[in-house]
Protein backbone atom coordinates (compact mmCIF):
# COMPACT_ATOMS: atom_id res chain seq x y z
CA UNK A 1 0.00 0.00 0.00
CA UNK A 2 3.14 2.56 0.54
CA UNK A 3 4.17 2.04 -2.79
CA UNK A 4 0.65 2.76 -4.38
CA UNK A 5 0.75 6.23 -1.93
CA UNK A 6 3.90 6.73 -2.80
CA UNK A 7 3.35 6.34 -6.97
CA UNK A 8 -0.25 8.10 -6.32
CA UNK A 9 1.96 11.14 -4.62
CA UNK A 10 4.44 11.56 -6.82
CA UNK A 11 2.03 11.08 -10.27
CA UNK A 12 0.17 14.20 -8.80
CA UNK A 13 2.70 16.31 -8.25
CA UNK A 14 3.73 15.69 -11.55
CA UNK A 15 0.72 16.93 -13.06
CA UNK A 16 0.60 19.77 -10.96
CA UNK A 17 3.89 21.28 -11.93
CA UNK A 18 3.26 19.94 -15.34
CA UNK A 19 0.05 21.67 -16.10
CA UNK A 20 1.21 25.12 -13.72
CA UNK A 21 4.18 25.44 -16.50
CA UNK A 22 1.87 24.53 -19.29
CA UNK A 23 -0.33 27.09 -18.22
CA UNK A 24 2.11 29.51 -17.57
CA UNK A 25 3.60 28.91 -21.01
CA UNK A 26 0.54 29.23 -23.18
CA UNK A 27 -0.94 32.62 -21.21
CA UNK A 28 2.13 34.77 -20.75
CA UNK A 29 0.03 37.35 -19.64
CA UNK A 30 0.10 34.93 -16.13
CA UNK A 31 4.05 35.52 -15.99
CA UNK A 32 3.23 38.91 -15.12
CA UNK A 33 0.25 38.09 -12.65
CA UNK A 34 1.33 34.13 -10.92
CA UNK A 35 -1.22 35.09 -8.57
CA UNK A 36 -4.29 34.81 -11.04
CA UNK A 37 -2.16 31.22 -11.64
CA UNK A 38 -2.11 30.54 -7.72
CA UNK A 39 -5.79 30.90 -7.96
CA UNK A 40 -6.59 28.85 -10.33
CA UNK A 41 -4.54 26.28 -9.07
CA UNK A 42 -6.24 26.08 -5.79
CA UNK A 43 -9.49 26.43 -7.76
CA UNK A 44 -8.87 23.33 -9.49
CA UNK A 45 -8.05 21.39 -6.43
CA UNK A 46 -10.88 22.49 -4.67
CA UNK A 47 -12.31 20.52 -7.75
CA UNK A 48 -10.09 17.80 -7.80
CA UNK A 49 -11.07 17.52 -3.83
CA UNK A 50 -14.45 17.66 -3.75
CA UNK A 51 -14.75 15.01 -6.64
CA UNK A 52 -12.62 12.63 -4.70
CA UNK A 53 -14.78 13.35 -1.46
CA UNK A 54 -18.10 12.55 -3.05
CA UNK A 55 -16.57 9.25 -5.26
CA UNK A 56 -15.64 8.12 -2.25
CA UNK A 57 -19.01 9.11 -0.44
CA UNK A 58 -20.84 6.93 -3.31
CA UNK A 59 -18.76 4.25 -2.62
CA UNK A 60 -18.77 3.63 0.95
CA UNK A 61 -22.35 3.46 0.69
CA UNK A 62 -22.07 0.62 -1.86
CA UNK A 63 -25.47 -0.79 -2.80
CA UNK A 64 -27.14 1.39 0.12
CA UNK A 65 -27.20 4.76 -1.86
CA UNK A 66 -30.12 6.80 -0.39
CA UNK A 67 -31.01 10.77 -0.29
CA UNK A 68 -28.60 11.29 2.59
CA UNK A 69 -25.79 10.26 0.33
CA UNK A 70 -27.42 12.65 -3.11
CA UNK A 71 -27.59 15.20 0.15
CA UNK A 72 -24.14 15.13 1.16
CA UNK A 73 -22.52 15.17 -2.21
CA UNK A 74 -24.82 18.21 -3.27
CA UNK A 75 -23.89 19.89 -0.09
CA UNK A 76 -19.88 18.65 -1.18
CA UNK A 77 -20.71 20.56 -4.05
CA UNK A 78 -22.67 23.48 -3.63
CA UNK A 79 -19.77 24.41 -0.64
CA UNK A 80 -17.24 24.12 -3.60
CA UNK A 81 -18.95 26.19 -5.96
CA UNK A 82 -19.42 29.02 -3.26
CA UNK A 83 -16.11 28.55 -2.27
CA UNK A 84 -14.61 29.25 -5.75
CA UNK A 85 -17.11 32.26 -6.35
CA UNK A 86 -17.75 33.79 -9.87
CA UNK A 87 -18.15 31.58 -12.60
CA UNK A 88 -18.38 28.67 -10.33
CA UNK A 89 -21.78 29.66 -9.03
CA UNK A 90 -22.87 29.88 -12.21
CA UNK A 91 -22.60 26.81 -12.99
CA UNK A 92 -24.13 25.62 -9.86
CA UNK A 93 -26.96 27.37 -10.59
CA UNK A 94 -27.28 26.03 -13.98
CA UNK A 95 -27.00 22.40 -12.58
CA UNK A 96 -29.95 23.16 -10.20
């Protein structure tokens, strides 16, 4: 199991470098402004986070999936969105 945390570590913050400097390469107007770049980034891991909360929500309940479980992955969600702000809502509100 260490190895697989290990590998699982190491694979993300591969990506995360990787797509910070492919992002930073293809908008040079974000050499000038990292923070807009720092705020994305923790944008998308709020993402990234939240998915991985409510997966694992859905499957802990296994074959018992009820309106608690829709309720606390909404609520994952909806906290995200507001948490993000902007264009984020927006899309929340376009899901509900």
């Amino acid at each position: 199991m260490r190895s697989f945390a290990k590998t699982s570590l190491k694979f993300t913050g591969g990506t995360l470098l990787g797509g910070a400097a492919f992002t930073t390469y293809h908008y040079p107007e974000l050499r000038k402004e990292p923070k807009q770049l720092l705020g994305a980034m923790v944008r998308g891991i709020r993402c990234v986070k939240t998915g991985v909360l409510m997966a694992s929500d859905y499957i802990r309940a296994g074959n018992d999936i009820n309106s608690q479980t829709h309720y606390a992955a909404a609520n994952r969600m909806f906290e995200m969105f507001c948490a993000n702000g902007g264009p984020y809502i927006k899309l929340g509100q376009m899901f509900g």
